[in-house]
Every structure is written in structure tokens, then in C-alpha cells.
Protein backbone atom coordinates (compact mmCIF):
# COMPACT_ATOMS: atom_id res chain seq x y z
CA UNK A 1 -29.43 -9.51 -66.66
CA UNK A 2 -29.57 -6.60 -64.57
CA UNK A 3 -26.44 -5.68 -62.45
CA UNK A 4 -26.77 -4.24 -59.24
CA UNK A 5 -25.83 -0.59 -58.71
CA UNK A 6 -24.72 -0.52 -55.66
CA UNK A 7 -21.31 -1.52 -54.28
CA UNK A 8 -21.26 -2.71 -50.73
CA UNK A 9 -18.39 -1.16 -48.85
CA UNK A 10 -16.75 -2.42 -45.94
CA UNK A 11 -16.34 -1.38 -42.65
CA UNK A 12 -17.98 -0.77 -39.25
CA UNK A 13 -21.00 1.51 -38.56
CA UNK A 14 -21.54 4.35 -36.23
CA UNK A 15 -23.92 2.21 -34.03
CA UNK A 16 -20.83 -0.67 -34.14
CA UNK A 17 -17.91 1.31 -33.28
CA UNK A 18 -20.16 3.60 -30.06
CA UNK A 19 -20.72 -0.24 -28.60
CA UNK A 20 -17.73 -1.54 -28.98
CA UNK A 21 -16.49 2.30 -27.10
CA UNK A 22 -18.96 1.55 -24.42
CA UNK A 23 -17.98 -2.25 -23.52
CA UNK A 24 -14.05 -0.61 -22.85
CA UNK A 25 -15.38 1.99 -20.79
CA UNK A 26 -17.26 -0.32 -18.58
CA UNK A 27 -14.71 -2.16 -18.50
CA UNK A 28 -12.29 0.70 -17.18
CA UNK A 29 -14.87 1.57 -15.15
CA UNK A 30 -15.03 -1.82 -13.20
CA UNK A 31 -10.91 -2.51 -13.36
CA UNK A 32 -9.95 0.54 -11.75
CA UNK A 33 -10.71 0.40 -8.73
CA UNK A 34 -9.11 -3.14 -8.29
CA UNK A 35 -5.87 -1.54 -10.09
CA UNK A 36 -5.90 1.29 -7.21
CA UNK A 37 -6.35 -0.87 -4.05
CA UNK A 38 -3.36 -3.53 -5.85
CA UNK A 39 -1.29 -0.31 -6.09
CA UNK A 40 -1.75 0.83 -2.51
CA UNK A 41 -1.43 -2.20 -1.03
CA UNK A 42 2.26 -2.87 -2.90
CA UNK A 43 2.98 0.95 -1.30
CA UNK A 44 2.00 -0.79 1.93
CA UNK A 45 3.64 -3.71 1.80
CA UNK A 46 7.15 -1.49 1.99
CA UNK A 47 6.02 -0.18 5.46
CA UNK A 48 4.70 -3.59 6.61
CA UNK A 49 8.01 -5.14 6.03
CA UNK A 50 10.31 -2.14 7.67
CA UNK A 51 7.18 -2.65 10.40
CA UNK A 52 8.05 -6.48 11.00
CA UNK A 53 11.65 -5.51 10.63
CA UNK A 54 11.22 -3.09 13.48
CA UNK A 55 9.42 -5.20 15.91
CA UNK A 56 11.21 -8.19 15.62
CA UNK A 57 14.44 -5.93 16.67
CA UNK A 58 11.91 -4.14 19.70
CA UNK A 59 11.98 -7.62 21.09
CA UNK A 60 15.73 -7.75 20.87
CA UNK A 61 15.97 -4.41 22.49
CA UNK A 62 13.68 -5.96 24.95
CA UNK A 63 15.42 -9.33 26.00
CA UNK A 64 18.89 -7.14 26.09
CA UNK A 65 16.91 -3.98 28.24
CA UNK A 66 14.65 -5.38 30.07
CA UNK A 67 11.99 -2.95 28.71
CA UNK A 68 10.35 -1.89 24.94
CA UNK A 69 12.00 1.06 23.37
CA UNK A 70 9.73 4.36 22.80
CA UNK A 71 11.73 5.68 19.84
CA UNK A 72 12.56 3.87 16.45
CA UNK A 73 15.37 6.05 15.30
CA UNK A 74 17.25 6.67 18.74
CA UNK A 75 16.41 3.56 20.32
CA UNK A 76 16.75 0.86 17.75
CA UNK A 77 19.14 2.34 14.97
CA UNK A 78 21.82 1.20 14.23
CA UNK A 79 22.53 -1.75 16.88
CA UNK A 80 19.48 -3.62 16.73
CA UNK A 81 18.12 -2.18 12.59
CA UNK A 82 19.21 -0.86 9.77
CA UNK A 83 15.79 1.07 7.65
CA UNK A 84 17.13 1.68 4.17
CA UNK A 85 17.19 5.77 4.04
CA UNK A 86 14.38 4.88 0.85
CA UNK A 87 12.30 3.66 3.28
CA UNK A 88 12.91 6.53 5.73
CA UNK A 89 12.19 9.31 3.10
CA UNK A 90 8.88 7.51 2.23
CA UNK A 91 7.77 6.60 5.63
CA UNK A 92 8.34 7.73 9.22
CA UNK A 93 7.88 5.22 12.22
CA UNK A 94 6.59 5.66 15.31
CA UNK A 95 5.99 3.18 18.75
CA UNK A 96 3.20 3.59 21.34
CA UNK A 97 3.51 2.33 24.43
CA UNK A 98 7.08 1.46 25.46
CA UNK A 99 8.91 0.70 28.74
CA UNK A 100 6.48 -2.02 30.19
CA UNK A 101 4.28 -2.58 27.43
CA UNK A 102 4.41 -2.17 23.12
CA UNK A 103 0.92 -2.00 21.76
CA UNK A 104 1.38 -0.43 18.29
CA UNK A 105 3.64 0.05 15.71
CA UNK A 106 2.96 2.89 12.86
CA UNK A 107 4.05 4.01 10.01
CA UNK A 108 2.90 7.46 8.21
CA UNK A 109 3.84 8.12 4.34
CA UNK A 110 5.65 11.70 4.10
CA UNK A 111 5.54 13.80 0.70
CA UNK A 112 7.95 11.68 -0.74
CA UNK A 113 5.79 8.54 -1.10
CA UNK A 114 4.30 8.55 -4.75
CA UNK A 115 0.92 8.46 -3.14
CA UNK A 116 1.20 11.38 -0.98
CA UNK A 117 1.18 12.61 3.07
CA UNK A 118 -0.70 11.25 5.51
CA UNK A 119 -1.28 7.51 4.71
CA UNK A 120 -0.77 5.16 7.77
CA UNK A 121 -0.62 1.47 8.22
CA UNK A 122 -0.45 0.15 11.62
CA UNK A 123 0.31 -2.70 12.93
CA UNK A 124 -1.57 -3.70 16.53
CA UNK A 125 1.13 -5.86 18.72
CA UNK A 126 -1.52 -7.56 20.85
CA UNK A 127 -3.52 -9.27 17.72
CA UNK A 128 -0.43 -9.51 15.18
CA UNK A 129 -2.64 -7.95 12.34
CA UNK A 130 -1.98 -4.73 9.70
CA UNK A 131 -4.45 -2.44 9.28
CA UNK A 132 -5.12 0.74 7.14
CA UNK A 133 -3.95 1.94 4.47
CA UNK A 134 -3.32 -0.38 1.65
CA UNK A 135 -4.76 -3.31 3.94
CA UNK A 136 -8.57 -2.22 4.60
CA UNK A 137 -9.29 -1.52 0.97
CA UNK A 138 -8.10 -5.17 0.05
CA UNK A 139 -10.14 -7.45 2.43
CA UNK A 140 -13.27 -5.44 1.67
């Protein structure tokens, strides 16, 4: 009988390891993206709330003033809301309009937010819907 030389060792290949590389990174690739817009729109959701928060006491300033309040800090705080000073740092609120009609509400992220200056969700009075950031990247 002749016995065979050779010993098989075991393992992966080159060629099997580079695919199996290549199927993660795809997979990265296409994840992402998703993982971003999930991430912003969690950010958001902190102003959206403070934003709800905020109107809901505008109308209380209303039905007590007979007129919508132009300033979030000096009108509003502290009879009608309370903002948590977190939210303040990462966020800072303005109202257009006021007096005899409210037509947005917005909020802009400061350097404090985690995801930087200059990020602003709004929320438009007359159709009741959020918009920007955090909001537009999800519905896409």
C-alpha cells in the first residue's frame, strides 16, 4: 500500500477569509446610514417633546392673555413651563409670529448637543407636523 504524503491541514484560505471581509463591509456599508438617521432622530425627539411642551403652555398663555407670547424664556418660564436646564444647554427655542397669530415653533441645537451647532427641527402650528432635522432623513 502506498500512503499518502501529504497531510491536509485545516483552516480557511486567503480567497475565504477576503469574502467573508467583503460581505461585513457591505454590510457596514448599507447599516450605517440607517444607524445615523435612528440616532438623529432620538436627538430630535428631545426637542420635539420640549416643542409640544412649549406649545401646549403658548395656548395657556393664550386663553389667560388674550394673545400668543413672542418669547419662550420671558414669556412662558416659569408660570406656564418648566424646560429642564439639559434641554436648554442642548437646544434653544424660539416663536414666530406672536400677539395675534403663532405660526412656528423652533428649536436650534447649540455646541452642547453631541451632534453639534446648527441643527433645527421645527414644528409648523398651522399643519401640526415636525420637520427637519432628525425628521426629513426618516420619512425619506
Amino acid at each position: 500500500m502506498k500512503q499518502n504524503l501529504r497531510t491536509r491541514e485545516s483552516g480557511f484560505t486567503l480567497i475565504e477569509v477576503l469574502v467573508v471581509v467583503i460581505i461585513v463591509a457591505i454590510l457596514a456599508a448599507v447599516a450605517f446610514p440607517i444607524y445615523q438617521n435612528y440616532v438623529k432622530g432620538a436627538y430630535a425627539s428631545d426637542a420635539q417633546s420640549a416643542i409640544g411642551s412649549i406649545y401646549n403652555a403658548a395656548q395657556m398663555y393664550y386663553q389667560d392673555m388674550g394673545e400668543w407670547p413672542t418669547d419662550v424664556l420671558q414669556d412662558l418660564e416659569p408660570k406656564y413651563i418648566n424646560i429642564k436646564e439639559a434641554t436648554k444647554l442642548q437646544w434653544e427655542f424660539e416663536m414666530l409670529g406672536g400677539g395675534t397669530d403663532l405660526t412656528q415653533i423652533t428649536a436650534n441645537s447649540t455646541d452642547e448637543m453631541k451632534q453639534g451647532a446648527g441643527n433645527e427641527v421645527i414644528y409648523t402650528v398651522a399643519t401640526g407636523k415636525f420637520s427637519g432635522y432628525g425628521f426629513d432623513e426618516i420619512s425619506k
